[in-house]
PDB file of N, CA and C in Angstrom:
ATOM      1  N   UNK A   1     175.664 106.020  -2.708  1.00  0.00           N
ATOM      2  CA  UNK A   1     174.689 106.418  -1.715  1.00  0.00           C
ATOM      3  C   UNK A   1     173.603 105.357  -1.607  1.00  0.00           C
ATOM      4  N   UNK A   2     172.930 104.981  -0.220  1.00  0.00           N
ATOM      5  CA  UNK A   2     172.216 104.071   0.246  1.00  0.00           C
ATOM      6  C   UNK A   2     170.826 104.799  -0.109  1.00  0.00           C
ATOM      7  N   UNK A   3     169.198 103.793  -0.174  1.00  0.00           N
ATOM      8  CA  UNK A   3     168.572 104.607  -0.267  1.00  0.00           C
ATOM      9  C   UNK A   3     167.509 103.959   1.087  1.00  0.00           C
ATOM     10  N   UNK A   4     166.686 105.046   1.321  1.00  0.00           N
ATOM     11  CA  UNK A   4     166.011 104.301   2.691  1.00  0.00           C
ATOM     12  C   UNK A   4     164.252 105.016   2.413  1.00  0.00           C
ATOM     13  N   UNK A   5     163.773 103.639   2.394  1.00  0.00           N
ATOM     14  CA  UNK A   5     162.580 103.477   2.627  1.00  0.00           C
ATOM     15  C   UNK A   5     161.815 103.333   4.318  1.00  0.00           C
ATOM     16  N   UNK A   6     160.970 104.348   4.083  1.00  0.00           N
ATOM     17  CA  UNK A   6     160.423 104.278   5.429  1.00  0.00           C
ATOM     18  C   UNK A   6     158.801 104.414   5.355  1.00  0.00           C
ATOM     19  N   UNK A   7     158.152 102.828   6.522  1.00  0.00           N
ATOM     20  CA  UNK A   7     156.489 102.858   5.634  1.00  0.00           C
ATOM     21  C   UNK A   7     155.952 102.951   6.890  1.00  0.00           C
ATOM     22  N   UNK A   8     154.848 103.055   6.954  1.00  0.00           N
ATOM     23  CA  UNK A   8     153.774 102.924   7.963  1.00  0.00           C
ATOM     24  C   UNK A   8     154.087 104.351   8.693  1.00  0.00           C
ATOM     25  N   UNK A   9     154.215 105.719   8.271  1.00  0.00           N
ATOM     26  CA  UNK A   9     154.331 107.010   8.774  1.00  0.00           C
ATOM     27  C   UNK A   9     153.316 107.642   8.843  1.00  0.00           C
ATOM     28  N   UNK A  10     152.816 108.322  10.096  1.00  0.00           N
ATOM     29  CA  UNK A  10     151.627 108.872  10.330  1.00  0.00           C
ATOM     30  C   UNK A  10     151.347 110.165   9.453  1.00  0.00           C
ATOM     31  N   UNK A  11     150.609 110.261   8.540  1.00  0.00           N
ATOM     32  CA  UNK A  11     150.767 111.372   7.465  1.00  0.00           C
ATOM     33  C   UNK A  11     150.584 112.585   8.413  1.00  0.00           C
ATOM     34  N   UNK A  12     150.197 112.492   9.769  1.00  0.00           N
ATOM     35  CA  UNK A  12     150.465 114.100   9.937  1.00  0.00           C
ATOM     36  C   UNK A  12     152.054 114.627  10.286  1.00  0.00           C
ATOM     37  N   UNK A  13     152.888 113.279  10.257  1.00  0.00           N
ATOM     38  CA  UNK A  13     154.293 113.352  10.124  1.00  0.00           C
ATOM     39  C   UNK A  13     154.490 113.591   8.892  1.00  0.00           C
ATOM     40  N   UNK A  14     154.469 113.142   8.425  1.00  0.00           N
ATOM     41  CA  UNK A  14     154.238 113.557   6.700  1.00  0.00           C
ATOM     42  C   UNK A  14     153.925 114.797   6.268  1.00  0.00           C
ATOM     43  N   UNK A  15     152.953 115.552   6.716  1.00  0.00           N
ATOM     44  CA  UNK A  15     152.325 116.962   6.549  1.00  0.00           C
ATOM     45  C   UNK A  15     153.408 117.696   7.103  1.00  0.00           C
ATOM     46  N   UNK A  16     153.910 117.417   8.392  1.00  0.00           N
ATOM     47  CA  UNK A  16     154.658 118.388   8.912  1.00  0.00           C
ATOM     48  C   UNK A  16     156.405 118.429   8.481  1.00  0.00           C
ATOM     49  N   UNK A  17     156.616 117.197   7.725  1.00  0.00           N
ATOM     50  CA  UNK A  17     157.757 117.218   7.019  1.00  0.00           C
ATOM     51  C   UNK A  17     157.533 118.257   5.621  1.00  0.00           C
ATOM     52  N   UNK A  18     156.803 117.995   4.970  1.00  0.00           N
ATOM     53  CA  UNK A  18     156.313 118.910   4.092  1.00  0.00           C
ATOM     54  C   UNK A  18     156.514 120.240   4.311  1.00  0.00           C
ATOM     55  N   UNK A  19     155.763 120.476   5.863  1.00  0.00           N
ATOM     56  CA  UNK A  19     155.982 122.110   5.808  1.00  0.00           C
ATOM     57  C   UNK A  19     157.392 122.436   6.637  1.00  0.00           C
ATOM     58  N   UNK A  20     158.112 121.597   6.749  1.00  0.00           N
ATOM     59  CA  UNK A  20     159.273 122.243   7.753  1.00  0.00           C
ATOM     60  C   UNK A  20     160.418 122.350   5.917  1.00  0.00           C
ATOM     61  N   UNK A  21     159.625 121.378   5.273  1.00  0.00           N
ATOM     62  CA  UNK A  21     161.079 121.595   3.896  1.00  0.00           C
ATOM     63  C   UNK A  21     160.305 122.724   3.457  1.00  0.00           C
ATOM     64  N   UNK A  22     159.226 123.018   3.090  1.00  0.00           N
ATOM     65  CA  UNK A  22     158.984 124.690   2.407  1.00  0.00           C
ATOM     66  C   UNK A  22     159.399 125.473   3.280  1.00  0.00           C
ATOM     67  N   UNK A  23     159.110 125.698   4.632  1.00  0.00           N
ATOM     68  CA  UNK A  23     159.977 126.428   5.670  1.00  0.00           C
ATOM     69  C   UNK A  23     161.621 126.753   5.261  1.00  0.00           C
ATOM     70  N   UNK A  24     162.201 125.582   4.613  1.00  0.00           N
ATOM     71  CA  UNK A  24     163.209 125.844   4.717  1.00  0.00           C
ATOM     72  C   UNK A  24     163.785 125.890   3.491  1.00  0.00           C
ATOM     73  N   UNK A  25     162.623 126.058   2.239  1.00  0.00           N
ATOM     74  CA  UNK A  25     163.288 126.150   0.609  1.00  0.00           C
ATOM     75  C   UNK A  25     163.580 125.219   0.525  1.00  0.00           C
ATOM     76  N   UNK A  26     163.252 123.907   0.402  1.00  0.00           N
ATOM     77  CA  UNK A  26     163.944 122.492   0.019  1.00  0.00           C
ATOM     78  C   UNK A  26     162.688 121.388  -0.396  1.00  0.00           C
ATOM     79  N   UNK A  27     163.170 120.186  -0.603  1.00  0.00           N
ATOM     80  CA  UNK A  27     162.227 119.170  -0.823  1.00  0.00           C
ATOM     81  C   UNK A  27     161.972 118.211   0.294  1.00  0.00           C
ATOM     82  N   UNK A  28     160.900 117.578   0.548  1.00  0.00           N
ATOM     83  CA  UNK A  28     160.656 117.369   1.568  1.00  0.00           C
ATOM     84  C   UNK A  28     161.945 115.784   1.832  1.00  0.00           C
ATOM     85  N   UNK A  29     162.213 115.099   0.744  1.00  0.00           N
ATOM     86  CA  UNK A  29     164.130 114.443   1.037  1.00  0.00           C
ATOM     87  C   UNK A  29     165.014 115.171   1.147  1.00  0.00           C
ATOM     88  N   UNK A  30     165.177 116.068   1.152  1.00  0.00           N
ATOM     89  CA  UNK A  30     166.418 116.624   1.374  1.00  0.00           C
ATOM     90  C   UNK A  30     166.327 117.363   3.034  1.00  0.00           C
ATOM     91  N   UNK A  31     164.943 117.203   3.288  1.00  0.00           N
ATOM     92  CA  UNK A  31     164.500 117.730   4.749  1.00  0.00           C
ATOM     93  C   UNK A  31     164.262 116.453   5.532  1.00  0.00           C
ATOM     94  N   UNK A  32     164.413 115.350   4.878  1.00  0.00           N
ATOM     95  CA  UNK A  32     164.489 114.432   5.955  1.00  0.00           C
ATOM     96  C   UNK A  32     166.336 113.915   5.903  1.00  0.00           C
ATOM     97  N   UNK A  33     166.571 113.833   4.944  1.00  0.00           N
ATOM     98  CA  UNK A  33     168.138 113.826   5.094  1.00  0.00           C
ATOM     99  C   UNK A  33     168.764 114.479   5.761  1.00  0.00           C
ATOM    100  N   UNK A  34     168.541 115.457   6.163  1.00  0.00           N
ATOM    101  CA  UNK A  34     168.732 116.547   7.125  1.00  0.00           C
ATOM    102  C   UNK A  34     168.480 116.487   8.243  1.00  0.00           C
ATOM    103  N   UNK A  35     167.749 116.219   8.878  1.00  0.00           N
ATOM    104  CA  UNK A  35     166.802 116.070  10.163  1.00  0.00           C
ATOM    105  C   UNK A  35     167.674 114.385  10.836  1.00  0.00           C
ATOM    106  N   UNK A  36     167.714 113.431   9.110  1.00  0.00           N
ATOM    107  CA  UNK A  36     168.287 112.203   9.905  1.00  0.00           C
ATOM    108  C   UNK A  36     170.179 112.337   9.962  1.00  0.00           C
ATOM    109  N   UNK A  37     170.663 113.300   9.354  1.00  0.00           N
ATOM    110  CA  UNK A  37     172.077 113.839   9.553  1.00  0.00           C
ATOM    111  C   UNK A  37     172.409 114.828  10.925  1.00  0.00           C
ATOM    112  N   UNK A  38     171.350 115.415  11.626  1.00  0.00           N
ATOM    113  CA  UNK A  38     171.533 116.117  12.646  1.00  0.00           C
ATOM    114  C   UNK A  38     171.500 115.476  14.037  1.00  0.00           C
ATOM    115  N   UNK A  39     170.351 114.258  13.485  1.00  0.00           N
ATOM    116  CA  UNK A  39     169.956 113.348  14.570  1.00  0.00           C
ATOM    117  C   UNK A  39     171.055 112.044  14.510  1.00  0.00           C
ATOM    118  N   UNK A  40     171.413 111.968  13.694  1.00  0.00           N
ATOM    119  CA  UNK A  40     172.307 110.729  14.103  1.00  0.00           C
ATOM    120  C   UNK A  40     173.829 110.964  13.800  1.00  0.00           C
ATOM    121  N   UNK A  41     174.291 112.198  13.784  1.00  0.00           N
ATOM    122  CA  UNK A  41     175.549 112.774  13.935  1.00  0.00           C
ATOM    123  C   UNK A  41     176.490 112.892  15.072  1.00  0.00           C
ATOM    124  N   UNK A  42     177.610 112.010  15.172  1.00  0.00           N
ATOM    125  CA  UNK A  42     178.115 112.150  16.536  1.00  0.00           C
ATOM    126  C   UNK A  42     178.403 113.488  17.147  1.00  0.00           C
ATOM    127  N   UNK A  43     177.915 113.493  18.586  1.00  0.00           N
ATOM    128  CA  UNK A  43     177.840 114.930  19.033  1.00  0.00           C
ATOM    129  C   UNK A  43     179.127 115.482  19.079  1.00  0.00           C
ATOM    130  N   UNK A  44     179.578 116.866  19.024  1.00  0.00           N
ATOM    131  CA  UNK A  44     180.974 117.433  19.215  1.00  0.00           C
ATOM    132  C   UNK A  44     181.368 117.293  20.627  1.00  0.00           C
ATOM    133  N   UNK A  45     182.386 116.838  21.271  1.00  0.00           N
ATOM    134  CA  UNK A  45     182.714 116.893  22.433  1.00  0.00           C
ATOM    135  C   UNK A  45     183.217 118.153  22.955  1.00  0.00           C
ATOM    136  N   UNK A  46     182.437 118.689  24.133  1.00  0.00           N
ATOM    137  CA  UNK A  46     182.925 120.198  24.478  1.00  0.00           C
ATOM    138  C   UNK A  46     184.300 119.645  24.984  1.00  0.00           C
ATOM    139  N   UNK A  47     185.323 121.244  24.601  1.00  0.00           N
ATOM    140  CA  UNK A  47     186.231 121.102  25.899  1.00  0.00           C
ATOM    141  C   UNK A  47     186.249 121.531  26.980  1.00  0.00           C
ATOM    142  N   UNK A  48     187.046 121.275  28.047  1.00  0.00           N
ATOM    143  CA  UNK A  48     186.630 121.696  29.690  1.00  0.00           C
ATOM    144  C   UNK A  48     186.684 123.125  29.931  1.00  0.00           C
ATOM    145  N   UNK A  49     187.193 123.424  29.178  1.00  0.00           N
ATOM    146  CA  UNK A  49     186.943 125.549  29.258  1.00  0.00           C
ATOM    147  C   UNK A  49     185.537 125.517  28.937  1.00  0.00           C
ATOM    148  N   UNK A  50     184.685 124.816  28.012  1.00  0.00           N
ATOM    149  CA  UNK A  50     183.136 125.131  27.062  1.00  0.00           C
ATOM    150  C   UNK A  50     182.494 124.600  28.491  1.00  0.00           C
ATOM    151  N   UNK A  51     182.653 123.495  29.299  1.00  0.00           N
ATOM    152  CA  UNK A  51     182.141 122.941  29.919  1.00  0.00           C
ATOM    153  C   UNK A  51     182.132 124.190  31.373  1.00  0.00           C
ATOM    154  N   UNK A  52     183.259 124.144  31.638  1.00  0.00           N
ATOM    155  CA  UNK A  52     183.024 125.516  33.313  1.00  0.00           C
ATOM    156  C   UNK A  52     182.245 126.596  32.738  1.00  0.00           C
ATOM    157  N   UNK A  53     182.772 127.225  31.761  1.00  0.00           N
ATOM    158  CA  UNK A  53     181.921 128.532  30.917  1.00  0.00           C
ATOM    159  C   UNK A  53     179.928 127.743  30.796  1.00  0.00           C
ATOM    160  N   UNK A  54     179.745 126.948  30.728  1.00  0.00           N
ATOM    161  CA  UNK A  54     178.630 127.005  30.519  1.00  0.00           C
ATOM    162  C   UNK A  54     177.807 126.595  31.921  1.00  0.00           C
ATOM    163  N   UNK A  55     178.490 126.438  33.127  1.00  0.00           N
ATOM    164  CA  UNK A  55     178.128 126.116  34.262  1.00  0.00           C
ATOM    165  C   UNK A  55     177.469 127.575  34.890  1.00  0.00           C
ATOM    166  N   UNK A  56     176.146 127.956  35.267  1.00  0.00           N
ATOM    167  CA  UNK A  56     175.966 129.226  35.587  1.00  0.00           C
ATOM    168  C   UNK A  56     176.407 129.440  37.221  1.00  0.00           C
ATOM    169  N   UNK A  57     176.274 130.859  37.297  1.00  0.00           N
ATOM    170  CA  UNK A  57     176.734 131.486  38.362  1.00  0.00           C
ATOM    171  C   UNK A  57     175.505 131.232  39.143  1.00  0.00           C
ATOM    172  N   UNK A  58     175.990 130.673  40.621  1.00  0.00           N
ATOM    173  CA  UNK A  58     174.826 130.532  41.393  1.00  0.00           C
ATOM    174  C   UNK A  58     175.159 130.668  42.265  1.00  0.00           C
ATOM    175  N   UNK A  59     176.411 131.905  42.885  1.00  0.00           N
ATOM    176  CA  UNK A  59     176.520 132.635  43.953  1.00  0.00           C
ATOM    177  C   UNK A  59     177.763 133.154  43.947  1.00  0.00           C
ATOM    178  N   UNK A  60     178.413 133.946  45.069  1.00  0.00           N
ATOM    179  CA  UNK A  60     179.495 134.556  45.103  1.00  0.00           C
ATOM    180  C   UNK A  60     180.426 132.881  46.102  1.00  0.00           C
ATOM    181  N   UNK A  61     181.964 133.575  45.858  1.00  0.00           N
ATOM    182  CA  UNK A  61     183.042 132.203  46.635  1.00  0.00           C
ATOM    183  C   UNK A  61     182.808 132.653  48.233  1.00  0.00           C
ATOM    184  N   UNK A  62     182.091 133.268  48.334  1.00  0.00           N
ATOM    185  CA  UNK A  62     181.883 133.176  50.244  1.00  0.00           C
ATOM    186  C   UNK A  62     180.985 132.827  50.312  1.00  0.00           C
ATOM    187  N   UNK A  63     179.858 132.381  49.041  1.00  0.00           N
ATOM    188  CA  UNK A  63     178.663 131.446  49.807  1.00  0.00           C
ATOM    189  C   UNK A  63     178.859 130.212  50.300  1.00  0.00           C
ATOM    190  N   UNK A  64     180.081 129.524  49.665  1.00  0.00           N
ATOM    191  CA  UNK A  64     180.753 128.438  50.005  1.00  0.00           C
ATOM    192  C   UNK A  64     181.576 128.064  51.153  1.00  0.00           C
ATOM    193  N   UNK A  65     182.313 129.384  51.137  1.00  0.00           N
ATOM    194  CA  UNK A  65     183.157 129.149  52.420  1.00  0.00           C
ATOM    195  C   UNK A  65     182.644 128.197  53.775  1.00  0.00           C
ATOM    196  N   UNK A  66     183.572 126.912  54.221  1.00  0.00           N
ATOM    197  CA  UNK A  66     183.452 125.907  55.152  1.00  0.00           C
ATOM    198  C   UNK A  66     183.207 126.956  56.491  1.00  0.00           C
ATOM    199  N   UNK A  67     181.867 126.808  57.027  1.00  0.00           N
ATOM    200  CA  UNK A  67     182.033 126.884  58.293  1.00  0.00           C
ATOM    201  C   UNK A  67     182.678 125.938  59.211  1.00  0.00           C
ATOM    202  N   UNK A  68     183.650 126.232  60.156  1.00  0.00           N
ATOM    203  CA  UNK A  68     184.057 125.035  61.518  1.00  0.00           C
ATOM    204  C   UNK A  68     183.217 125.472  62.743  1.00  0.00           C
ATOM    205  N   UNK A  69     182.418 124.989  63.363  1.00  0.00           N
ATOM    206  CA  UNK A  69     181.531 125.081  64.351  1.00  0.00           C
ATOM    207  C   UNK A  69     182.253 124.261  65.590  1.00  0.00           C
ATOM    208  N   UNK A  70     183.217 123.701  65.361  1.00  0.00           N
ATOM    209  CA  UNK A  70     184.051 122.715  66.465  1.00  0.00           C
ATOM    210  C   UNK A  70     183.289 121.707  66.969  1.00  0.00           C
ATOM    211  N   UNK A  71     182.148 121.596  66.556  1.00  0.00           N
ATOM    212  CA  UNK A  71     181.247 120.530  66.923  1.00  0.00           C
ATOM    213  C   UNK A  71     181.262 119.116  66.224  1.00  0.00           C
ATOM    214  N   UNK A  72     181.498 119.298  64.727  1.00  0.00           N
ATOM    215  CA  UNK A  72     181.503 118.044  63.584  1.00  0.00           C
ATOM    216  C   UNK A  72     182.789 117.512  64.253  1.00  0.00           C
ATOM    217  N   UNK A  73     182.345 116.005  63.560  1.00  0.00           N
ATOM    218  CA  UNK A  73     183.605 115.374  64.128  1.00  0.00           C
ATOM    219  C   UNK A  73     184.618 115.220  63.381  1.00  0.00           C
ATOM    220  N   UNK A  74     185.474 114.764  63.289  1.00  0.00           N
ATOM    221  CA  UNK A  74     186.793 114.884  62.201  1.00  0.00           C
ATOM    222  C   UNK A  74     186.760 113.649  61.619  1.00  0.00           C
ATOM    223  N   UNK A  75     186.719 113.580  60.068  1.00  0.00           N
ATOM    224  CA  UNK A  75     186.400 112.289  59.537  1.00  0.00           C
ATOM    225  C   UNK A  75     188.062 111.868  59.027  1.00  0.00           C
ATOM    226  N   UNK A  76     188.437 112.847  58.372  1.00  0.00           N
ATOM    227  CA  UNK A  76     189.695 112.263  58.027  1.00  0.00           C
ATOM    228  C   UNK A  76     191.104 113.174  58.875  1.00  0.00           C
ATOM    229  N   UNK A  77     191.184 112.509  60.186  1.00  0.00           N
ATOM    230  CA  UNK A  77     192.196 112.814  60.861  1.00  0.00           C
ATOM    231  C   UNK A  77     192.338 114.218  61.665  1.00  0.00           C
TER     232      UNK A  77
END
């Protein structure tokens, strides 16, 4: 295991690392190991079912329906 030094941190970053590891029963390294494992973890790729399912409903299929007014002109043929 690598070890990582990090300087010039604004101690109220510091303070608030502190209280997010008592928040969470831990030490305040093991709450930044954490924080830098969530943040630099490659994201899971949804699959295309996760992807339509998470698209919300923003009307019924006849709000869509093509009006023809016979007026537009015909672009493709």
């Amino acid at each position: 295991m690598a070890n990582l030094l990090v300087r010039n941190v604004d101690e109220s970053l510091v303070q608030s690392l502190r209280e997010r590891a008592a928040a969470h029963g831990r030490s305040a390294e093991a709450e930044h190991r954490d924080i830098l494992a969530k943040a630099l973890r490659t994201p899971k790729r949804k699959s295309f079912v996760e992807v339509l399912q998470s698209m919300p409903e923003v009307g019924e299929d006849s709000d869509f329906d093509r009006i023809d007014d016979g007026d537009a002109p015909r672009v493709f043929g």
